[in-house]
PDB file of N, CA and C in Angstrom:
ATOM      1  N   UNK A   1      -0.391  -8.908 -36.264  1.00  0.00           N
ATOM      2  CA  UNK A   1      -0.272  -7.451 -36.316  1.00  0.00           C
ATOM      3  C   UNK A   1       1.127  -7.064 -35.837  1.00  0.00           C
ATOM      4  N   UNK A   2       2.063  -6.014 -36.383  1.00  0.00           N
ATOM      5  CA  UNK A   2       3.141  -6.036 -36.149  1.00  0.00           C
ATOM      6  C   UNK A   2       2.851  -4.812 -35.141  1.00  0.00           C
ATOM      7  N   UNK A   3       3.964  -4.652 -34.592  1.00  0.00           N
ATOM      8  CA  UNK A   3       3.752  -3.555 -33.251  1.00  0.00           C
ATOM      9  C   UNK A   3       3.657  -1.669 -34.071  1.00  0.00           C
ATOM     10  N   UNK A   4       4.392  -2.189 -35.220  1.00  0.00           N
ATOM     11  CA  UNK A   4       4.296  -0.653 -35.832  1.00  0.00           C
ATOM     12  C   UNK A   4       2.430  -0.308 -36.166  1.00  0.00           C
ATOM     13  N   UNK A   5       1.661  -1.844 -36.468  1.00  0.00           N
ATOM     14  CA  UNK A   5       0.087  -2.119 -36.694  1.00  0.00           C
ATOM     15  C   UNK A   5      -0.389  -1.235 -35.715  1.00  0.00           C
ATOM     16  N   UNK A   6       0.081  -1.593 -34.608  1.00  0.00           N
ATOM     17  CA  UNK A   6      -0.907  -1.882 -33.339  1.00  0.00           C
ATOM     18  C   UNK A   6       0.286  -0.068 -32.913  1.00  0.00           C
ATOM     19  N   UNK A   7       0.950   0.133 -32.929  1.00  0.00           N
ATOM     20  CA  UNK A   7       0.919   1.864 -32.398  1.00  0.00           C
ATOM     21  C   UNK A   7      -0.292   2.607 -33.086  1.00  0.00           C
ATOM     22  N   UNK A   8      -0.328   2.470 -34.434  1.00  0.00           N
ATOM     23  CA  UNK A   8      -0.927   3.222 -34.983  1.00  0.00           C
ATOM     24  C   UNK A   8      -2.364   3.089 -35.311  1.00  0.00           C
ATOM     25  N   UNK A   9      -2.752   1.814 -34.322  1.00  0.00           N
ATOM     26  CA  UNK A   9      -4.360   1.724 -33.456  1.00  0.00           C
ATOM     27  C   UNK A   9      -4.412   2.412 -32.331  1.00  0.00           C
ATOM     28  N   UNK A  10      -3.551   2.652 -31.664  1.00  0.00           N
ATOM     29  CA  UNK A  10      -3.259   3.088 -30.309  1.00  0.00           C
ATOM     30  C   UNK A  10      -3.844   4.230 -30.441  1.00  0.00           C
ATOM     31  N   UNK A  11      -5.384   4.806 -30.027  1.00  0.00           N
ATOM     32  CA  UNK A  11      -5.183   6.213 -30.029  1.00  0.00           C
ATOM     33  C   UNK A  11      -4.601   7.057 -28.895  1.00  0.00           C
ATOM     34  N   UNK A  12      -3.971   8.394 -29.460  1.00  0.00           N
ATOM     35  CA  UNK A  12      -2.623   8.746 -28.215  1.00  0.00           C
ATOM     36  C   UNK A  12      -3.916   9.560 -27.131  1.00  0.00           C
ATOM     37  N   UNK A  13      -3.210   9.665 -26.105  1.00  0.00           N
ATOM     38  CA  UNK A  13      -3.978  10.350 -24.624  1.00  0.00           C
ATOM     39  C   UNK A  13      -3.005  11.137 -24.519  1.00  0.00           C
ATOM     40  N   UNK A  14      -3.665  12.676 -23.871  1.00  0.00           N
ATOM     41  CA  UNK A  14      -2.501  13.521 -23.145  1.00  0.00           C
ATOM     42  C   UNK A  14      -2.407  13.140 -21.983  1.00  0.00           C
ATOM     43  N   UNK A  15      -1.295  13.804 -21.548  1.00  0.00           N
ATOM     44  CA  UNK A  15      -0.713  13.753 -19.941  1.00  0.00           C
ATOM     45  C   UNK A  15      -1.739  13.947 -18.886  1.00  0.00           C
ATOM     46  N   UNK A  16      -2.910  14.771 -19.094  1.00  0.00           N
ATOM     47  CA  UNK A  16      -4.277  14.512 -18.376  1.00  0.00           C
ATOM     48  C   UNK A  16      -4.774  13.979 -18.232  1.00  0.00           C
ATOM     49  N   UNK A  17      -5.353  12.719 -19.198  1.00  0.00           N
ATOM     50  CA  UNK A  17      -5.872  12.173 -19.644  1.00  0.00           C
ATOM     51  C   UNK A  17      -5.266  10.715 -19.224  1.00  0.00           C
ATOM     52  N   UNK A  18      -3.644  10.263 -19.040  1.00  0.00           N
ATOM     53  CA  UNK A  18      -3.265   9.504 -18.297  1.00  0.00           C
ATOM     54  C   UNK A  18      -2.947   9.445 -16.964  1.00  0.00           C
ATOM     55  N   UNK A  19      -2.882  10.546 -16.214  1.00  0.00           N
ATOM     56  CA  UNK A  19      -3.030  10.874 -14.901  1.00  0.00           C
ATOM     57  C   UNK A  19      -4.442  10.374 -14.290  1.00  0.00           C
ATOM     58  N   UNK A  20      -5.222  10.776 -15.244  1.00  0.00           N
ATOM     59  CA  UNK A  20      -6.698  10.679 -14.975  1.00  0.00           C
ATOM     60  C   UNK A  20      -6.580   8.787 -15.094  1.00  0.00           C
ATOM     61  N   UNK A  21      -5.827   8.333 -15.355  1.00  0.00           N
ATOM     62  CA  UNK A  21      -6.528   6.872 -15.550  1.00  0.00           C
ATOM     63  C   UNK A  21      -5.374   6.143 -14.854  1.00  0.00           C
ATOM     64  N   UNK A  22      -4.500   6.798 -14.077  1.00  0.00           N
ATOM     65  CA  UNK A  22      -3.341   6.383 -13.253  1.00  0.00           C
ATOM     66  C   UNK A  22      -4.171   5.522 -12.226  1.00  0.00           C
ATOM     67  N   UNK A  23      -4.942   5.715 -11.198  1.00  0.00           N
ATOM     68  CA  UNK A  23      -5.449   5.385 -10.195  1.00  0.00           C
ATOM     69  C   UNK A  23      -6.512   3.957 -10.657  1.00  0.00           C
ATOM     70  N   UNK A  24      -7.024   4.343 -11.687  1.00  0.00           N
ATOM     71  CA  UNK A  24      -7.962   3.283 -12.083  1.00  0.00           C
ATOM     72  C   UNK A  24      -7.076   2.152 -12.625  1.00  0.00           C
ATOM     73  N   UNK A  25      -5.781   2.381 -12.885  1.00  0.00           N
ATOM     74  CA  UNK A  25      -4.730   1.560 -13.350  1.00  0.00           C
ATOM     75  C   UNK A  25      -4.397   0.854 -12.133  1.00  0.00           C
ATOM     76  N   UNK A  26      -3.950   1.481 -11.088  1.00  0.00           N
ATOM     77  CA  UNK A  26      -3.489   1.320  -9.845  1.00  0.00           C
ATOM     78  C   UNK A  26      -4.178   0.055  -9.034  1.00  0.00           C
ATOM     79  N   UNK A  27      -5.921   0.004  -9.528  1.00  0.00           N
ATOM     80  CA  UNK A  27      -6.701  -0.520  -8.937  1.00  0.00           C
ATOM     81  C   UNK A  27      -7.021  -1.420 -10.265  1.00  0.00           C
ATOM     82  N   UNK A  28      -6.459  -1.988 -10.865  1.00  0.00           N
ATOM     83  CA  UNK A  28      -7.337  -3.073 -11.811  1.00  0.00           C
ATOM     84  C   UNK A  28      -7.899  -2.495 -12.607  1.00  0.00           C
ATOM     85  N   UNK A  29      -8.593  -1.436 -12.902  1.00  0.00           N
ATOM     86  CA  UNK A  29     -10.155  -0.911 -13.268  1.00  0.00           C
ATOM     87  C   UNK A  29     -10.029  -1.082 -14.875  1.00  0.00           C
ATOM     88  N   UNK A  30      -8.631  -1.065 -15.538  1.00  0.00           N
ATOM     89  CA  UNK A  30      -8.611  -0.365 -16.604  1.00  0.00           C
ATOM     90  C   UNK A  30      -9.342  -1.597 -17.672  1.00  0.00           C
ATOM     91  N   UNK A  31     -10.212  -1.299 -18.756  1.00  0.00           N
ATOM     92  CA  UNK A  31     -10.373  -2.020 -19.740  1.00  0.00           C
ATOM     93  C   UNK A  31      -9.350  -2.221 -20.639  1.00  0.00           C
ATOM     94  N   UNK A  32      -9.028  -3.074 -21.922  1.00  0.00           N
ATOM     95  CA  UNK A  32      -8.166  -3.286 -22.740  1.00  0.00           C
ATOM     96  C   UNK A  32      -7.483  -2.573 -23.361  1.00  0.00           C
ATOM     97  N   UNK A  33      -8.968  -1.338 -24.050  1.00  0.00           N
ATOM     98  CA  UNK A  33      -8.714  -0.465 -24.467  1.00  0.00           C
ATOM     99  C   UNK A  33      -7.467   0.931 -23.311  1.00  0.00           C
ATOM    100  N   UNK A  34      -8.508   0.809 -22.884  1.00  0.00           N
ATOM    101  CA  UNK A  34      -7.569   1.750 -21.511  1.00  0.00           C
ATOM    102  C   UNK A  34      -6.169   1.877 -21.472  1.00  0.00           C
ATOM    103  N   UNK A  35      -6.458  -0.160 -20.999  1.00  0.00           N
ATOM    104  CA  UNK A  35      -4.501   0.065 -20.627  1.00  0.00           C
ATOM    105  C   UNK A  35      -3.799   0.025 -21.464  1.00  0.00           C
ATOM    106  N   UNK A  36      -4.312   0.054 -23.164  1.00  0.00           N
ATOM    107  CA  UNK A  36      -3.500  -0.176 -23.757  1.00  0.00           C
ATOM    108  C   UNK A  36      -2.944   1.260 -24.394  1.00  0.00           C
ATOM    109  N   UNK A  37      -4.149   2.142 -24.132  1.00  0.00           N
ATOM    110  CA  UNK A  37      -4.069   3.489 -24.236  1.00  0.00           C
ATOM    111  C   UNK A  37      -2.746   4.241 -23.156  1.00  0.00           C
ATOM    112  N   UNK A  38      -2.660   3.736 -21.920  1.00  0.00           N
ATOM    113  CA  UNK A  38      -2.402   4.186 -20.941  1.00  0.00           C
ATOM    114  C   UNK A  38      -0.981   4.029 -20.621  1.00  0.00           C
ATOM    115  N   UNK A  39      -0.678   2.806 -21.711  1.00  0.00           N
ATOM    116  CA  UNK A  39       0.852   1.572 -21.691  1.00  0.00           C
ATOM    117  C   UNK A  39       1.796   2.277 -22.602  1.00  0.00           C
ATOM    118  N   UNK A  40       0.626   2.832 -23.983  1.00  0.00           N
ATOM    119  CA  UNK A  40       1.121   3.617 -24.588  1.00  0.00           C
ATOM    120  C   UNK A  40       1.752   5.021 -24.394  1.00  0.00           C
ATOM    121  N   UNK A  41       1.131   5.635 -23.548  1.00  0.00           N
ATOM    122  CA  UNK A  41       1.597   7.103 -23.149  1.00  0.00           C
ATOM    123  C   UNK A  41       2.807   7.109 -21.887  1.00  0.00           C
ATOM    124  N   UNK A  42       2.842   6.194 -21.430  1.00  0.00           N
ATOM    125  CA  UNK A  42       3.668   5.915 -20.297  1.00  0.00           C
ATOM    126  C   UNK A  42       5.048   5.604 -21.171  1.00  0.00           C
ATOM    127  N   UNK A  43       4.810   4.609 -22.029  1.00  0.00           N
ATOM    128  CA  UNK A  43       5.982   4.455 -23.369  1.00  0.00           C
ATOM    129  C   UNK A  43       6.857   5.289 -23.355  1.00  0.00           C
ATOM    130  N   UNK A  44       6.040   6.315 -23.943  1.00  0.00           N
ATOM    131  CA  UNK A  44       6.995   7.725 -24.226  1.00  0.00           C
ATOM    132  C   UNK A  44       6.735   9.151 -23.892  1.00  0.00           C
ATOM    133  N   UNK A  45       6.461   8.961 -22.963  1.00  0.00           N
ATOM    134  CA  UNK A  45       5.963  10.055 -21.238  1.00  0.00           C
ATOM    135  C   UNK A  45       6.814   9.789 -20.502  1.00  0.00           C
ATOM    136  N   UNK A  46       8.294  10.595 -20.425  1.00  0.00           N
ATOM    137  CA  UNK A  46       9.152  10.045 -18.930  1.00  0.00           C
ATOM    138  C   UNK A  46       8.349  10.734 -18.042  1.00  0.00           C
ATOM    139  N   UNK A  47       7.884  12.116 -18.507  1.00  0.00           N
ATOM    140  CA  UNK A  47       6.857  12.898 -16.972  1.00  0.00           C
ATOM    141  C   UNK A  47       6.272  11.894 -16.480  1.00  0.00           C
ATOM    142  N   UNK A  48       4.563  11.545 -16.481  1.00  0.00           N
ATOM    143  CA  UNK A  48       4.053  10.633 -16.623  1.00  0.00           C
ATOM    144  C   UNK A  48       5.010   9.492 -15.995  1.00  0.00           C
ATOM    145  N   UNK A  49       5.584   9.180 -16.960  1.00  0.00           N
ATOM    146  CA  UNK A  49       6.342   7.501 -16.282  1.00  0.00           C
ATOM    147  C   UNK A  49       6.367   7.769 -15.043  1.00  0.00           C
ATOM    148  N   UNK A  50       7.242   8.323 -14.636  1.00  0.00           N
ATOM    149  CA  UNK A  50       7.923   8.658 -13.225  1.00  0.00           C
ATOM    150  C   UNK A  50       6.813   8.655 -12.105  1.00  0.00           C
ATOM    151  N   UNK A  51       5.687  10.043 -12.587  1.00  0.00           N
ATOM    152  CA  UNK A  51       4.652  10.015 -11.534  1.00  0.00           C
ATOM    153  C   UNK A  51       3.924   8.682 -11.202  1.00  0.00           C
ATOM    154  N   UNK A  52       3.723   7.499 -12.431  1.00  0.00           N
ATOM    155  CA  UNK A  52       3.429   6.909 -12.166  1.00  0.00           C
ATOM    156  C   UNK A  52       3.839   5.683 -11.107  1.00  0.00           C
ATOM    157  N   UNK A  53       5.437   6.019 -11.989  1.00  0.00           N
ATOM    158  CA  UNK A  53       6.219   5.210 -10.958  1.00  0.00           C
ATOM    159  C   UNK A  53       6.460   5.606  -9.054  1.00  0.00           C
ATOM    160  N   UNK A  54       6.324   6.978  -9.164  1.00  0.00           N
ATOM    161  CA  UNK A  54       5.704   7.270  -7.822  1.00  0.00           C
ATOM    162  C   UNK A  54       4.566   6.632  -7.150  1.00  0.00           C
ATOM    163  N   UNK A  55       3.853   6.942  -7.657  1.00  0.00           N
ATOM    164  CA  UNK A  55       2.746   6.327  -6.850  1.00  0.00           C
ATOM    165  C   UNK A  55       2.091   5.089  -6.663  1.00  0.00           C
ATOM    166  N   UNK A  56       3.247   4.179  -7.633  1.00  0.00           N
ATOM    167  CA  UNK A  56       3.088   2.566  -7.897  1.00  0.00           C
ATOM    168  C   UNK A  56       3.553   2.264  -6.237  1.00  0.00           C
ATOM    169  N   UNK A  57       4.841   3.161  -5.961  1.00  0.00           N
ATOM    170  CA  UNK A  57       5.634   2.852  -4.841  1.00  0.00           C
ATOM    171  C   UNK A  57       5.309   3.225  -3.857  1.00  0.00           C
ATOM    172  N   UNK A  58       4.358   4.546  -3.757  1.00  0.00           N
ATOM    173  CA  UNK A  58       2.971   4.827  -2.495  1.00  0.00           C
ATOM    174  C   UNK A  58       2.130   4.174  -2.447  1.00  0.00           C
ATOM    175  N   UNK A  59       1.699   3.665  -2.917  1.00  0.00           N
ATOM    176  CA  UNK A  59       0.572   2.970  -3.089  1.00  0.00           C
ATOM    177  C   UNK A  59       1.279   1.074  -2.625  1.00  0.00           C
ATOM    178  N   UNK A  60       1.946   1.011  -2.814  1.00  0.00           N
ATOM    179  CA  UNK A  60       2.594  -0.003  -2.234  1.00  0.00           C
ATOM    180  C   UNK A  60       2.963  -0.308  -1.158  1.00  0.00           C
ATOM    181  N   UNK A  61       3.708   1.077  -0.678  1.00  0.00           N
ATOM    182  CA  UNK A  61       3.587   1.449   0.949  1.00  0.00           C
ATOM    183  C   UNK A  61       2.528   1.178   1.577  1.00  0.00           C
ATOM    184  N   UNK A  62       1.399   1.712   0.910  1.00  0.00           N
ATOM    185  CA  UNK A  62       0.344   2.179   2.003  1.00  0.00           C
ATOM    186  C   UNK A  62      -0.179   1.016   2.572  1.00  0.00           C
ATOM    187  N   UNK A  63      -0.220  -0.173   0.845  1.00  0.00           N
ATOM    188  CA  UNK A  63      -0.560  -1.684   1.425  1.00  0.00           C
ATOM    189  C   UNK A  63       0.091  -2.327   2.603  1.00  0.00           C
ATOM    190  N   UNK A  64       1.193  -2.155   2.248  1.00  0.00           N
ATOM    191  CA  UNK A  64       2.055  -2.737   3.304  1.00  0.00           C
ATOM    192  C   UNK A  64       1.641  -2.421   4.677  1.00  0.00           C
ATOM    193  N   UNK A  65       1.943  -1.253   5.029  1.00  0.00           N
ATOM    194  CA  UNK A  65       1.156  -0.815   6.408  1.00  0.00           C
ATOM    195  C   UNK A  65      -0.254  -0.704   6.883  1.00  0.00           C
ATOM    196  N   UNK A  66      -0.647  -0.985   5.899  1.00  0.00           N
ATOM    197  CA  UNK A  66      -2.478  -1.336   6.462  1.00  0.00           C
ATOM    198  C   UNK A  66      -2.535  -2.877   6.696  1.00  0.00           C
ATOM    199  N   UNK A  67      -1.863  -3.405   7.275  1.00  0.00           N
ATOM    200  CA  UNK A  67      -1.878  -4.631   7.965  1.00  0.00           C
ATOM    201  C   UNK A  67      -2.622  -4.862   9.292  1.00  0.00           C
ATOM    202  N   UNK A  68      -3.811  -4.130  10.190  1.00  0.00           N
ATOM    203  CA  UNK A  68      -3.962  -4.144  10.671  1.00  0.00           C
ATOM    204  C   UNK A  68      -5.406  -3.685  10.371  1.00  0.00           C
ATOM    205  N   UNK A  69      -6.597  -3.466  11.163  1.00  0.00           N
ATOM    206  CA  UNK A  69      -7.682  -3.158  11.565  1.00  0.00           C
ATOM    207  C   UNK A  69      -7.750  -1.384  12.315  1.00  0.00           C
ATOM    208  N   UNK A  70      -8.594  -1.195  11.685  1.00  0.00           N
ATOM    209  CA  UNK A  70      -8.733   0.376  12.375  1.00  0.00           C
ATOM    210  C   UNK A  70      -9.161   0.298  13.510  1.00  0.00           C
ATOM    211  N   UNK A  71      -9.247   1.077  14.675  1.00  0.00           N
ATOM    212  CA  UNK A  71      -9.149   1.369  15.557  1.00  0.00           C
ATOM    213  C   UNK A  71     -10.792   1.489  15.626  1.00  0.00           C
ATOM    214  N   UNK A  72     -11.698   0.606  16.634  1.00  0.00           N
ATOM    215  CA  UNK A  72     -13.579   0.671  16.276  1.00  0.00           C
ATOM    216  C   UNK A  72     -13.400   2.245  16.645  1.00  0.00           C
ATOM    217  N   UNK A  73     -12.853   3.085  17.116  1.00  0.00           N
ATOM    218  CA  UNK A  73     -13.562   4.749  17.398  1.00  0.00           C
ATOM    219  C   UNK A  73     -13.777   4.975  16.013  1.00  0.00           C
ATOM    220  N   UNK A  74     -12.651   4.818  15.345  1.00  0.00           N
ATOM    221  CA  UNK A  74     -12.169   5.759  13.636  1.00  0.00           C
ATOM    222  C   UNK A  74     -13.281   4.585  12.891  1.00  0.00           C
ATOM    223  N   UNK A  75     -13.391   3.245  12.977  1.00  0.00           N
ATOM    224  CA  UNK A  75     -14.547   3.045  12.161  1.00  0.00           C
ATOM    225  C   UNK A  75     -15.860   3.700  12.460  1.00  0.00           C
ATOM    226  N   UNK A  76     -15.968   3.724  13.933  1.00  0.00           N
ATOM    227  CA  UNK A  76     -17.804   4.351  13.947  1.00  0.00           C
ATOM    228  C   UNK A  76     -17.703   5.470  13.593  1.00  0.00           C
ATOM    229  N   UNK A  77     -16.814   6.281  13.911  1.00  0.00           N
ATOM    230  CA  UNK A  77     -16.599   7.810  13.097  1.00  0.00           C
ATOM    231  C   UNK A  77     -17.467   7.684  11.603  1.00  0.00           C
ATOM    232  N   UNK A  78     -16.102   6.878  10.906  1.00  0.00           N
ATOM    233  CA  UNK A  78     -16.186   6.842   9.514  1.00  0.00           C
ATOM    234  C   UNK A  78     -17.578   6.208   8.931  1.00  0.00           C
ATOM    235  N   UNK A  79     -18.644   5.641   9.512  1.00  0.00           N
ATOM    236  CA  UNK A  79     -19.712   5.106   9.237  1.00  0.00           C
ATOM    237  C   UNK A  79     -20.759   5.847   9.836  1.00  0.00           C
ATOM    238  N   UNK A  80     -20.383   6.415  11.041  1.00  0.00           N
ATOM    239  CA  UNK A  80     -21.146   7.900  11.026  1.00  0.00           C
ATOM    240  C   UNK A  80     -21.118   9.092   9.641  1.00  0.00           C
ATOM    241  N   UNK A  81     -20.115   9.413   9.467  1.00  0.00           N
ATOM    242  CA  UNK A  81     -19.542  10.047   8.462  1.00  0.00           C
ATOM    243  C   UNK A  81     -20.745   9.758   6.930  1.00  0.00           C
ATOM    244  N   UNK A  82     -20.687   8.308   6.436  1.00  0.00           N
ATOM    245  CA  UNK A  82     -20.939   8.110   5.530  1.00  0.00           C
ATOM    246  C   UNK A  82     -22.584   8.021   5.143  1.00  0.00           C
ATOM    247  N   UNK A  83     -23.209   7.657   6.779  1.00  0.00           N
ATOM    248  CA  UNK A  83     -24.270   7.630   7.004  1.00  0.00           C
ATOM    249  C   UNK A  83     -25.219   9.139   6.337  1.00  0.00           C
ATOM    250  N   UNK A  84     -24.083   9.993   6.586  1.00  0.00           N
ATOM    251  CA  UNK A  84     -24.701  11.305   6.499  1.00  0.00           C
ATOM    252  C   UNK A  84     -25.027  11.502   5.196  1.00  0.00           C
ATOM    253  N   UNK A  85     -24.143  10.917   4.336  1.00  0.00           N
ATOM    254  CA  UNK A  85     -24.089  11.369   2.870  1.00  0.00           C
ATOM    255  C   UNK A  85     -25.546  10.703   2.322  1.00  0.00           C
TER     256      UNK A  85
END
């Protein structure tokens, strides 16, 4: 399949619609279809690109500094918390 094949399988997503699947990207989640949907709009989305590229680089941060264990108060909190739900 030549790549001109395979754009024009690609069905296009709006800028909502890839925002919306930014995070699930972020985390693995995406199916084939997805990312290929998602690879596509980023293509030729500099908006999009960028945000994404933002938050590739927050989200990178955040790993980095969660190198440690929470504090047991903020876990029993947070399992109090969840208990409720």
């Amino acid at each position: 399949m030549t790549k001109e094949e395979d754009k024009s399988n690609t069905e296009e997503i709006d800028c909502l619609e890839a925002i919306e699947l930014l995070y699930a990207y972020l985390d693995g989640e995406l199916d084939d279809e997805q990312l290929a949907k998602y690879e596509h709009h980023m293509g030729h989305c500099r908006s999009c690109y960028s945000r994404s590229e933002l938050e590739v680089a927050l989200n990178n941060r955040i790993k980095k500094s969660a190198k440690g264990e929470a504090p047991e108060a903020l876990q029993n909190r947070l399992r109090h918390l969840i208990d409720k739900l």
